[in-house]
PDB file of N, CA and C in Angstrom:
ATOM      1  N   UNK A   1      -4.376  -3.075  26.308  1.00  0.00           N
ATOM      2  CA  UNK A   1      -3.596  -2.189  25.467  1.00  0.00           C
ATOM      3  C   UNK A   1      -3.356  -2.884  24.122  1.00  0.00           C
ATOM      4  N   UNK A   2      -3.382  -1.946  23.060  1.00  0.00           N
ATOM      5  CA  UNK A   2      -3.473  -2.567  21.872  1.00  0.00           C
ATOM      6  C   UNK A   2      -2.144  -2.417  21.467  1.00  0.00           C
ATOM      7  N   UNK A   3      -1.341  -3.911  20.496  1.00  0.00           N
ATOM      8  CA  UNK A   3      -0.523  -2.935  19.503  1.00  0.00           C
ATOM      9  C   UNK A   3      -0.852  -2.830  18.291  1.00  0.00           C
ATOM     10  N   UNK A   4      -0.433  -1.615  17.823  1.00  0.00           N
ATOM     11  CA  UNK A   4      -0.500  -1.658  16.492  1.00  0.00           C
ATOM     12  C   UNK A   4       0.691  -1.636  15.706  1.00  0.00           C
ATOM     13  N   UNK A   5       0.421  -2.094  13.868  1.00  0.00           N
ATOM     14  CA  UNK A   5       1.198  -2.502  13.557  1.00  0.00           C
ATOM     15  C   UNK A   5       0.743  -2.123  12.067  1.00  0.00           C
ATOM     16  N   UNK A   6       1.015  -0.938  11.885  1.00  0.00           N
ATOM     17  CA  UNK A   6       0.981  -0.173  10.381  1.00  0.00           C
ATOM     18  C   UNK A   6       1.179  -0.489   9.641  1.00  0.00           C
ATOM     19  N   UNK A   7       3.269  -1.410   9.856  1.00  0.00           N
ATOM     20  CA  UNK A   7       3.356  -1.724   8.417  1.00  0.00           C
ATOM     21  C   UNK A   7       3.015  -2.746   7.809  1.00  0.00           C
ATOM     22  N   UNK A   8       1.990  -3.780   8.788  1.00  0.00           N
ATOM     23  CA  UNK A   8       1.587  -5.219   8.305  1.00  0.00           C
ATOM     24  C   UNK A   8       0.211  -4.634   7.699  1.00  0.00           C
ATOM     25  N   UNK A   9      -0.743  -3.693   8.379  1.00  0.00           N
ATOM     26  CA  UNK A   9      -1.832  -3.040   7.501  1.00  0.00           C
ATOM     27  C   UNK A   9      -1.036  -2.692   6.170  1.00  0.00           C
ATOM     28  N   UNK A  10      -0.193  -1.676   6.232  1.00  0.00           N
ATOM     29  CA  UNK A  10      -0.032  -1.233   4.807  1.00  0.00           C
ATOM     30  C   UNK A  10       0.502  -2.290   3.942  1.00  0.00           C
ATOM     31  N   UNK A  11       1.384  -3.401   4.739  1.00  0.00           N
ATOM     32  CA  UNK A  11       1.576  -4.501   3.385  1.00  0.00           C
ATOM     33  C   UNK A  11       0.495  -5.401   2.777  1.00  0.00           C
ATOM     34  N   UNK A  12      -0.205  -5.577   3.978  1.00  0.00           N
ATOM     35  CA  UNK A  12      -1.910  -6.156   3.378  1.00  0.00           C
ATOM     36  C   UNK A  12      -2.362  -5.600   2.018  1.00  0.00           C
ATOM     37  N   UNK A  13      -2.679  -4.352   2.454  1.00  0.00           N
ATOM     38  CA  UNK A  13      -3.552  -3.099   1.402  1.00  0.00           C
ATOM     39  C   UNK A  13      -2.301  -3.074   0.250  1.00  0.00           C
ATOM     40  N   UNK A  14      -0.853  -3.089   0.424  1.00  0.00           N
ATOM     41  CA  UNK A  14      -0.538  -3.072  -0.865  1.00  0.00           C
ATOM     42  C   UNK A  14      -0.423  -4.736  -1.803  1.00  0.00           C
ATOM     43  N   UNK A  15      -0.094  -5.722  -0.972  1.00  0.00           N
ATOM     44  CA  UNK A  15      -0.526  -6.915  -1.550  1.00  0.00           C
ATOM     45  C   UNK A  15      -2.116  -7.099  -2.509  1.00  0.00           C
ATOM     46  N   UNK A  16      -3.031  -6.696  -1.376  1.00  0.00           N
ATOM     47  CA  UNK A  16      -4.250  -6.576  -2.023  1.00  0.00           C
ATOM     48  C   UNK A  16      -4.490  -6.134  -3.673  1.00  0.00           C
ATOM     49  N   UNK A  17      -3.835  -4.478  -3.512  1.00  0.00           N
ATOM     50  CA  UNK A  17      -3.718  -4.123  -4.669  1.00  0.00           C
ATOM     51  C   UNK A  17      -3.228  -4.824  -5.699  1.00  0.00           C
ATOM     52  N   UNK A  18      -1.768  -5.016  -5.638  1.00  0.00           N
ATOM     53  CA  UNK A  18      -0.849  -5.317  -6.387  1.00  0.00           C
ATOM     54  C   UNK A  18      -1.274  -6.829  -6.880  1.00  0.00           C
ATOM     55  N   UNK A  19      -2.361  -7.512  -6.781  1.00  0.00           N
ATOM     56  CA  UNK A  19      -2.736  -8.967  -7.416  1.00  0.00           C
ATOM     57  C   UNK A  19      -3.285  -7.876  -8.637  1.00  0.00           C
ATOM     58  N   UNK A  20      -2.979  -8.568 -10.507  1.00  0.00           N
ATOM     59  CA  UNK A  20      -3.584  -7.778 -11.208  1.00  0.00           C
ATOM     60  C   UNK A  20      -4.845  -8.954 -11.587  1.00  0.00           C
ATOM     61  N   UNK A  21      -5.605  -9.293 -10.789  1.00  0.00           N
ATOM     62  CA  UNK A  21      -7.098  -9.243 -11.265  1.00  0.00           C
ATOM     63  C   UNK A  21      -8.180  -8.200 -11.634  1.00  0.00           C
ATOM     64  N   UNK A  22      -8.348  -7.823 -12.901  1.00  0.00           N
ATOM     65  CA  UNK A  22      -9.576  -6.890 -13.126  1.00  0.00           C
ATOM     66  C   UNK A  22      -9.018  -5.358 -12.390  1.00  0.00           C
ATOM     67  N   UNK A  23      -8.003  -4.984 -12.107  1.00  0.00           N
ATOM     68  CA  UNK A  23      -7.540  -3.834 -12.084  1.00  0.00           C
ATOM     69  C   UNK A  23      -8.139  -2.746 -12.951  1.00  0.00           C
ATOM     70  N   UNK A  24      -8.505  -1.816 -12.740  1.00  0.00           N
ATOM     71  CA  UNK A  24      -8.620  -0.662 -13.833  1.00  0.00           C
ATOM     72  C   UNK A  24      -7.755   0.262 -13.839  1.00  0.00           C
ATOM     73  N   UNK A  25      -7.150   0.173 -12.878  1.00  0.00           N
ATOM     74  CA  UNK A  25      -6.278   1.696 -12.987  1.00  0.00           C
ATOM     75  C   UNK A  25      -4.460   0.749 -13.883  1.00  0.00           C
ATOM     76  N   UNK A  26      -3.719   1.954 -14.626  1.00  0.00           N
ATOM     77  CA  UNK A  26      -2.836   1.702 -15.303  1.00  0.00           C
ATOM     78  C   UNK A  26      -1.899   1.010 -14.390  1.00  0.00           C
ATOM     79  N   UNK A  27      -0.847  -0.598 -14.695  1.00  0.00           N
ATOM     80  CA  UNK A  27      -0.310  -1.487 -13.494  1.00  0.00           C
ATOM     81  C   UNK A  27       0.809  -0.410 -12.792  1.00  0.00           C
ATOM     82  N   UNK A  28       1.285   0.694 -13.499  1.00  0.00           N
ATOM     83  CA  UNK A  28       2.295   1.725 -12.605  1.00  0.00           C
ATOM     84  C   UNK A  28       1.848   2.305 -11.728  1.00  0.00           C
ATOM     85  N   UNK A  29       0.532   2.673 -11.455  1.00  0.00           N
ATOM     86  CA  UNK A  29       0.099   3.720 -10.710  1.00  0.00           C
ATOM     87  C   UNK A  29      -0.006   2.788  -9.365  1.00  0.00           C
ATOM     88  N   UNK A  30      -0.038   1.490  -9.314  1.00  0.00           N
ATOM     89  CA  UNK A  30      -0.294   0.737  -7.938  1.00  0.00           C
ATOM     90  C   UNK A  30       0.720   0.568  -7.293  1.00  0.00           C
ATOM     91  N   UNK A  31       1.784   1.165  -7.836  1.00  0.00           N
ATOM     92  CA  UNK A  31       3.046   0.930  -7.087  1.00  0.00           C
ATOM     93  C   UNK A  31       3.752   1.825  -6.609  1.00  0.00           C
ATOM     94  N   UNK A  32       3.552   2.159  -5.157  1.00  0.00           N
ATOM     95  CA  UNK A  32       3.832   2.959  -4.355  1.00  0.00           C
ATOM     96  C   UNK A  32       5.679   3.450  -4.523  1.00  0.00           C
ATOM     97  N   UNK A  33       5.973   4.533  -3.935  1.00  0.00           N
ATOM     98  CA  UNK A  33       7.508   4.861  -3.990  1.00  0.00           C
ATOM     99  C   UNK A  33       8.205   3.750  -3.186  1.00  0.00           C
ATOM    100  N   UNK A  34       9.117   2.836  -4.035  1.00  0.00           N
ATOM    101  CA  UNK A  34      10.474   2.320  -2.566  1.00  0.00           C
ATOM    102  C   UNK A  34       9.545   0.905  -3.174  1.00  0.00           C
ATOM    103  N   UNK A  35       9.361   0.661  -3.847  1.00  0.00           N
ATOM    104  CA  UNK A  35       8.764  -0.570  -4.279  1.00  0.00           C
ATOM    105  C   UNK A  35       8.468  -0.799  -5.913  1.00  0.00           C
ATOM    106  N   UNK A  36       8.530  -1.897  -5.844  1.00  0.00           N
ATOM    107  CA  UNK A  36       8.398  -2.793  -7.490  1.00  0.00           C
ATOM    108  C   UNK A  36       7.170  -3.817  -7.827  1.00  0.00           C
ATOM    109  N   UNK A  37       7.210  -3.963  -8.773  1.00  0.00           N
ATOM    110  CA  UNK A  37       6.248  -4.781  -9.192  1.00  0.00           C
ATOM    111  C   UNK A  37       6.759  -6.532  -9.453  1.00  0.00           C
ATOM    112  N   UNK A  38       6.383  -7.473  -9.094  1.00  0.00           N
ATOM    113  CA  UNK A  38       6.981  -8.615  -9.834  1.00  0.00           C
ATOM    114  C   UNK A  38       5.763  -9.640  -9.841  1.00  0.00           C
ATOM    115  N   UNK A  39       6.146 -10.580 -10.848  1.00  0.00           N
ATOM    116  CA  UNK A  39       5.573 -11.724 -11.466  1.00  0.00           C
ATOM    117  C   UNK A  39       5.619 -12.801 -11.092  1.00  0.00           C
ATOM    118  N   UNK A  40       5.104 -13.742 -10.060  1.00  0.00           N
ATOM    119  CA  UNK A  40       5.190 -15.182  -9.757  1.00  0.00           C
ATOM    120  C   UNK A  40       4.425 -16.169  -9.995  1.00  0.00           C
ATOM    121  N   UNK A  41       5.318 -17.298 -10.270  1.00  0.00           N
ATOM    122  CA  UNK A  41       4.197 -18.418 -10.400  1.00  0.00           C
ATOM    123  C   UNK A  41       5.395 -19.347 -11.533  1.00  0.00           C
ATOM    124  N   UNK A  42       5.062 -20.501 -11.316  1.00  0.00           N
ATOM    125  CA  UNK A  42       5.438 -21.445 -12.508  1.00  0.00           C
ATOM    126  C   UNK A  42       4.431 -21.410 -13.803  1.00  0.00           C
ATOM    127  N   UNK A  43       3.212 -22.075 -13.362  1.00  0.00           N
ATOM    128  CA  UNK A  43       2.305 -21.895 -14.356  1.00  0.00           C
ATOM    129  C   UNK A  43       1.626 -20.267 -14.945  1.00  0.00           C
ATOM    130  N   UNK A  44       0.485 -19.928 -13.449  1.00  0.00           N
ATOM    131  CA  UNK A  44      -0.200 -18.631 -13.414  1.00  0.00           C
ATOM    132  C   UNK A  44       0.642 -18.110 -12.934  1.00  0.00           C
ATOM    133  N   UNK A  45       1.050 -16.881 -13.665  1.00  0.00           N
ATOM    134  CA  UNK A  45       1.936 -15.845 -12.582  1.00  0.00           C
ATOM    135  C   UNK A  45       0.922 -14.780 -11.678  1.00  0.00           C
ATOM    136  N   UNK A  46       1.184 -14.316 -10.599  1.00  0.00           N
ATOM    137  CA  UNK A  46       0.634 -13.808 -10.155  1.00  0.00           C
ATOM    138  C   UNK A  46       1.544 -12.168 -10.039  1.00  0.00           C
ATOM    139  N   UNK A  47       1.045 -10.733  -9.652  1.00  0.00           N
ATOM    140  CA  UNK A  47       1.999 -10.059  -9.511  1.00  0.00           C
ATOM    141  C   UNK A  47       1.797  -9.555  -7.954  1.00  0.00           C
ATOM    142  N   UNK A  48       3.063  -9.244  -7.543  1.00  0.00           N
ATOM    143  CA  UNK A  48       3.284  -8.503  -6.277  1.00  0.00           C
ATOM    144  C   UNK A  48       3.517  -7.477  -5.794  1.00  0.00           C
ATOM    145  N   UNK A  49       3.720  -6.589  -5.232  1.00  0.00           N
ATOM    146  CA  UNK A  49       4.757  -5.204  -5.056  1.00  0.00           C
ATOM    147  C   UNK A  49       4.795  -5.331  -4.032  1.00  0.00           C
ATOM    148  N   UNK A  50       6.609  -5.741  -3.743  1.00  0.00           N
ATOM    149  CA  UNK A  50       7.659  -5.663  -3.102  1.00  0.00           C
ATOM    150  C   UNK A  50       8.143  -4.481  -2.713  1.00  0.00           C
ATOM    151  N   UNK A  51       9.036  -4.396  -1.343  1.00  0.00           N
ATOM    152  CA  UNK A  51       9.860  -3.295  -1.045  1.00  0.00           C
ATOM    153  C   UNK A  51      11.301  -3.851  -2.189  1.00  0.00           C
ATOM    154  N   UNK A  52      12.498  -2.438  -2.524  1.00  0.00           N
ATOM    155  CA  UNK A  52      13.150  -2.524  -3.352  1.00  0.00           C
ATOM    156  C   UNK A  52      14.413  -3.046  -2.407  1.00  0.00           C
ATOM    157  N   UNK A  53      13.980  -2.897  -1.036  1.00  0.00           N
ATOM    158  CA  UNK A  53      15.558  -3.662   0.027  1.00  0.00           C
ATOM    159  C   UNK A  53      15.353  -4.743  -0.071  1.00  0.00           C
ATOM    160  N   UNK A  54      14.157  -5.418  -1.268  1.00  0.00           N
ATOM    161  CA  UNK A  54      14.442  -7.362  -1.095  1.00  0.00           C
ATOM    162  C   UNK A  54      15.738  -7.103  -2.022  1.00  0.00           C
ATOM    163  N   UNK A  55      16.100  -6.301  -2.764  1.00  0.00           N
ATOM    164  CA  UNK A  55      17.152  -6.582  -3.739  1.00  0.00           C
ATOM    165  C   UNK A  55      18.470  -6.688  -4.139  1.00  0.00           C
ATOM    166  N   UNK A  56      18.801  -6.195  -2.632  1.00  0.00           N
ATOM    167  CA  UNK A  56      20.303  -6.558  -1.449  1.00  0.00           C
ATOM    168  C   UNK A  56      20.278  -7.547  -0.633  1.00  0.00           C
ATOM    169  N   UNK A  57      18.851  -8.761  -0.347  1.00  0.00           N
ATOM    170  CA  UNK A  57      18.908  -9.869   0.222  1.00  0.00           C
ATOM    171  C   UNK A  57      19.907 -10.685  -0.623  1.00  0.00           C
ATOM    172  N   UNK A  58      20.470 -11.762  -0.385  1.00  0.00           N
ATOM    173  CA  UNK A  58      21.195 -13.002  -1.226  1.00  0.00           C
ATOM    174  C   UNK A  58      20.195 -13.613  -1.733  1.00  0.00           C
ATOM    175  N   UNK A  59      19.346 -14.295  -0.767  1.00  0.00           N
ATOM    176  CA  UNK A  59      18.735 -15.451  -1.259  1.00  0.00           C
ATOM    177  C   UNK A  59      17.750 -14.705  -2.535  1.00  0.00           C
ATOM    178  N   UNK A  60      17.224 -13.491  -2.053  1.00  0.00           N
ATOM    179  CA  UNK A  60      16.580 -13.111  -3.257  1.00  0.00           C
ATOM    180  C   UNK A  60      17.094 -13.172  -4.916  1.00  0.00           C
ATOM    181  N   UNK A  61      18.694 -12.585  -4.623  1.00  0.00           N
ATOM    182  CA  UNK A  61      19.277 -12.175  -5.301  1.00  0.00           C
ATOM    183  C   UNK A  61      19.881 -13.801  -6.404  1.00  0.00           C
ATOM    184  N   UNK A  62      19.480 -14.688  -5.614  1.00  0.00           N
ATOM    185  CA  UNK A  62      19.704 -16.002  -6.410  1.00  0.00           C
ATOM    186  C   UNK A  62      18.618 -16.404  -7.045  1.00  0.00           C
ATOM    187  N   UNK A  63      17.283 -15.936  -6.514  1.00  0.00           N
ATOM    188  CA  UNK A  63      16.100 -16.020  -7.256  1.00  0.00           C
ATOM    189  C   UNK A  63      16.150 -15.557  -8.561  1.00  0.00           C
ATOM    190  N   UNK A  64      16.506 -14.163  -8.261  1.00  0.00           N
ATOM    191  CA  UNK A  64      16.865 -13.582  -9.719  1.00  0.00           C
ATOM    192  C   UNK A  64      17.507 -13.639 -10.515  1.00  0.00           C
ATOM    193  N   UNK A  65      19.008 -14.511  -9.987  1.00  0.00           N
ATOM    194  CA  UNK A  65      20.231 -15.376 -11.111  1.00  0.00           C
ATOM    195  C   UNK A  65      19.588 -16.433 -11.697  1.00  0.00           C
ATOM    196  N   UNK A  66      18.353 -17.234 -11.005  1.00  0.00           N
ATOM    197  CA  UNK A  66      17.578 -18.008 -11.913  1.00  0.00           C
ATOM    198  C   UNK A  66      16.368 -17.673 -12.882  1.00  0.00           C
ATOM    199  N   UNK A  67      15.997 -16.568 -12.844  1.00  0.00           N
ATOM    200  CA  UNK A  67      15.260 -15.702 -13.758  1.00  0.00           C
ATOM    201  C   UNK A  67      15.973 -15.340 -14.620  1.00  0.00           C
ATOM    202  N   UNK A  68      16.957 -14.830 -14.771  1.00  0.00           N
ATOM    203  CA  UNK A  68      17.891 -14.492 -15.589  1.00  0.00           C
ATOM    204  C   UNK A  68      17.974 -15.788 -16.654  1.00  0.00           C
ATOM    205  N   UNK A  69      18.677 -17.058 -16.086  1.00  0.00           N
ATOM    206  CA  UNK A  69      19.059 -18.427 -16.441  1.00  0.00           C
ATOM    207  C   UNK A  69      17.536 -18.672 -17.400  1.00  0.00           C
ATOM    208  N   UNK A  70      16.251 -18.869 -17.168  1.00  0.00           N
ATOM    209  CA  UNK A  70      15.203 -18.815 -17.720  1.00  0.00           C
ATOM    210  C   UNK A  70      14.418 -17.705 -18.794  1.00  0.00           C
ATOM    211  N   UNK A  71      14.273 -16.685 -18.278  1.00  0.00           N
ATOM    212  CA  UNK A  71      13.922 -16.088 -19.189  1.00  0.00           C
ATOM    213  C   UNK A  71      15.109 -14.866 -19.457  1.00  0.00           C
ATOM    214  N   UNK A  72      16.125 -14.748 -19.493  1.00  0.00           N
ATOM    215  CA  UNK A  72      17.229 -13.792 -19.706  1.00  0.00           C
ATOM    216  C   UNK A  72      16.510 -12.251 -19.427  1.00  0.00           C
ATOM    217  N   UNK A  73      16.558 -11.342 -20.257  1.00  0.00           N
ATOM    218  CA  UNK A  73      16.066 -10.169 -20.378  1.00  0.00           C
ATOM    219  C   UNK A  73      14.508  -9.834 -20.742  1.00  0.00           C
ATOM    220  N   UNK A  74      13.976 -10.773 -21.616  1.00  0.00           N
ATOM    221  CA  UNK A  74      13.256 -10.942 -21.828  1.00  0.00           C
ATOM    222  C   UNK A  74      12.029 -11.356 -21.158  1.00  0.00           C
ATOM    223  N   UNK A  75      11.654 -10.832 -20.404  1.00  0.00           N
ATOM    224  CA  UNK A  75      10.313 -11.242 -19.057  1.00  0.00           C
ATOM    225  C   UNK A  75       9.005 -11.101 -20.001  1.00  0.00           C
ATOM    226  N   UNK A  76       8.554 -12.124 -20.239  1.00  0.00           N
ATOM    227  CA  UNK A  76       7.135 -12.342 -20.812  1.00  0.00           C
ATOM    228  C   UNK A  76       6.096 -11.391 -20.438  1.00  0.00           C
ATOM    229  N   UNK A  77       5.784 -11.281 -18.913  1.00  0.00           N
ATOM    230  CA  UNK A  77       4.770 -10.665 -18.509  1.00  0.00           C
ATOM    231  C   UNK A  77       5.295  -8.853 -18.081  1.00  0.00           C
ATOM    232  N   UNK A  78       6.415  -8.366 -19.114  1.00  0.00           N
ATOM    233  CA  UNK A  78       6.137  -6.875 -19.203  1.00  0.00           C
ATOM    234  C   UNK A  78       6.893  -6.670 -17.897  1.00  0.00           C
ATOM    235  N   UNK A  79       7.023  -7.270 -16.883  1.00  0.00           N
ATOM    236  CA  UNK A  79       8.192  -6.977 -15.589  1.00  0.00           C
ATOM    237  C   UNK A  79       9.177  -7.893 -15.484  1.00  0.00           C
ATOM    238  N   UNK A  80       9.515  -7.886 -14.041  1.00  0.00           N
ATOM    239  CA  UNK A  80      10.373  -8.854 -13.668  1.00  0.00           C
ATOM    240  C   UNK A  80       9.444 -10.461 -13.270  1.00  0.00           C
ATOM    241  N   UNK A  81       9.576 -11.374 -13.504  1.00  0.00           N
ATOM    242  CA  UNK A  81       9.375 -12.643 -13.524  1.00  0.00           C
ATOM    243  C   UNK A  81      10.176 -13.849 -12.625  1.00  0.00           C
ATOM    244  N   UNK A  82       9.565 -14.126 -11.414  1.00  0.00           N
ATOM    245  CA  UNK A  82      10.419 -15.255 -11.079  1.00  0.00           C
ATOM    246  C   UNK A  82       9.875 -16.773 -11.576  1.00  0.00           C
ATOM    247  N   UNK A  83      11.114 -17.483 -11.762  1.00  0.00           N
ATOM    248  CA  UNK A  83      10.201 -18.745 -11.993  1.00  0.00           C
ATOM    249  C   UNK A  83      10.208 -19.717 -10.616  1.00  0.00           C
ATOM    250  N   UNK A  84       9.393 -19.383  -9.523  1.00  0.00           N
ATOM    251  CA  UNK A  84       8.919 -20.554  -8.482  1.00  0.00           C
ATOM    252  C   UNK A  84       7.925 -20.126  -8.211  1.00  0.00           C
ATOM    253  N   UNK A  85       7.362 -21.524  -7.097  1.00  0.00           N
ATOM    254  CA  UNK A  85       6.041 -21.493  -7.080  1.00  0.00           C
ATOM    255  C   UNK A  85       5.859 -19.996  -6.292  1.00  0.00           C
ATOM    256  N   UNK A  86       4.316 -20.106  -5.734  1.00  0.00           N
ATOM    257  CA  UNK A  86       3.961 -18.251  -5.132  1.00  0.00           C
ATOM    258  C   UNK A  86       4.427 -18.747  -3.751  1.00  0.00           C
ATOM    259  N   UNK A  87       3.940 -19.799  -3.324  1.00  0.00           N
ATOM    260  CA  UNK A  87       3.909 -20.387  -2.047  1.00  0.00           C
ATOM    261  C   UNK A  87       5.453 -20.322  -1.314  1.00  0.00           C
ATOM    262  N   UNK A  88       6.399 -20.643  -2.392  1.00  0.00           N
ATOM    263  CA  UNK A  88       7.638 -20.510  -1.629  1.00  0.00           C
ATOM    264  C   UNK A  88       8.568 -19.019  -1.558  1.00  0.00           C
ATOM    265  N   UNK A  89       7.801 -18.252  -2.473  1.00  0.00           N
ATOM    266  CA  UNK A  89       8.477 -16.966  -3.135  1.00  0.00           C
ATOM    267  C   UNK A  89       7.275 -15.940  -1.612  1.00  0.00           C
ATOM    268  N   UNK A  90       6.073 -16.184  -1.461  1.00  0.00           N
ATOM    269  CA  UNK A  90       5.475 -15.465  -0.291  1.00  0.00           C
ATOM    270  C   UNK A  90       6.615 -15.596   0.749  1.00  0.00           C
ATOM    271  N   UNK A  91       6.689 -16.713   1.412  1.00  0.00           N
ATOM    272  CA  UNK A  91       7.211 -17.411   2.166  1.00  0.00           C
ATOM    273  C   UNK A  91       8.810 -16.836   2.378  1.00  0.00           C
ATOM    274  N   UNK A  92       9.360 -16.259   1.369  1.00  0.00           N
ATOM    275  CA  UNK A  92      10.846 -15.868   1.353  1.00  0.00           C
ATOM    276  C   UNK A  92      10.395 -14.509   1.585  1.00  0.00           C
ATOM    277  N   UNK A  93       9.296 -13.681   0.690  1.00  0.00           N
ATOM    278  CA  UNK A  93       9.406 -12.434   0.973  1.00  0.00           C
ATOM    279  C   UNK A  93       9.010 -11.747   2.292  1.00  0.00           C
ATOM    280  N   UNK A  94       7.762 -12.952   2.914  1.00  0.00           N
ATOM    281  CA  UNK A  94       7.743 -12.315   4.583  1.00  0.00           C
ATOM    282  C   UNK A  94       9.081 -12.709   5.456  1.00  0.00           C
ATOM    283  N   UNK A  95       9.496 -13.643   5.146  1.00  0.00           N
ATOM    284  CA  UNK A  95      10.743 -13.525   6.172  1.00  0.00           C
ATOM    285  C   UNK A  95      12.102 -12.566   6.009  1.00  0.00           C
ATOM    286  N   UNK A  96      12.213 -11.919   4.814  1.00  0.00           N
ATOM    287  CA  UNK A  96      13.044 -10.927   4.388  1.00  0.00           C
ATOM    288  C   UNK A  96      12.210  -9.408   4.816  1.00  0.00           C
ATOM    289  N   UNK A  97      10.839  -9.473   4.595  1.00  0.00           N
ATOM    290  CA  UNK A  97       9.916  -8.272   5.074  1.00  0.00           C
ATOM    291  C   UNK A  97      10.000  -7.608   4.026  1.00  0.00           C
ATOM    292  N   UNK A  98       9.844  -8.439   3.031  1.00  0.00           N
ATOM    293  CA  UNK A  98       9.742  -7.631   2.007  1.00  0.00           C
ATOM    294  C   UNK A  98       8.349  -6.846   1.549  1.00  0.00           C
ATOM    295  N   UNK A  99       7.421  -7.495   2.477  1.00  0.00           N
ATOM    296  CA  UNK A  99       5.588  -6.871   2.446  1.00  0.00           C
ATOM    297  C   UNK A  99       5.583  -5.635   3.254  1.00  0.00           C
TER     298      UNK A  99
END
């Protein structure tokens, strides 16, 4: 007997998307309802689309008091921007389920 498990397919396929390498389609249209777009990386940022319930987590929510502290309002790359590495920011968003 199999299980299945939809919403780890659909967070795959929207991770997939949501990297903007060589994209053609406009970066709004990849972002499904109940979700956002964001920017990670220290050096290369990479982008993601997140569910929008990471944004009532705490720990998230301190991520983003240090985005703030760094780049204030002003987000370089046109969204929201965290500044840590991808590795630890993946790492927070599967254990919150934010994929």
């Amino acid at each position: 007997m199999a299980i299945r498990m939809p919403h780890i397919i659909q967070a795959r396929k929207i991770l997939k998307r949501s990297l903007s390498n060589g994209s053609t389609t406009p970066a709004s249209m990849d972002i499904p309802k109940g979700y956002f777009a964001i920017y990670v990386g220290e050096q290369e940022k990479k982008r993601f689309v997140v569910s929008v319930s990471l944004l009532s987590e705490p720990t998230f929510q301190q991520l983003l008091h240090q985005a703030e502290e760094e780049f204030g309002y002003n987000h370089p790359m046109g969204g929201l921007t965290i500044p840590c590495s991808e590795d630890v920011f993946t790492d927070l968003a599967s254990r919150l389920g934010a994929f």
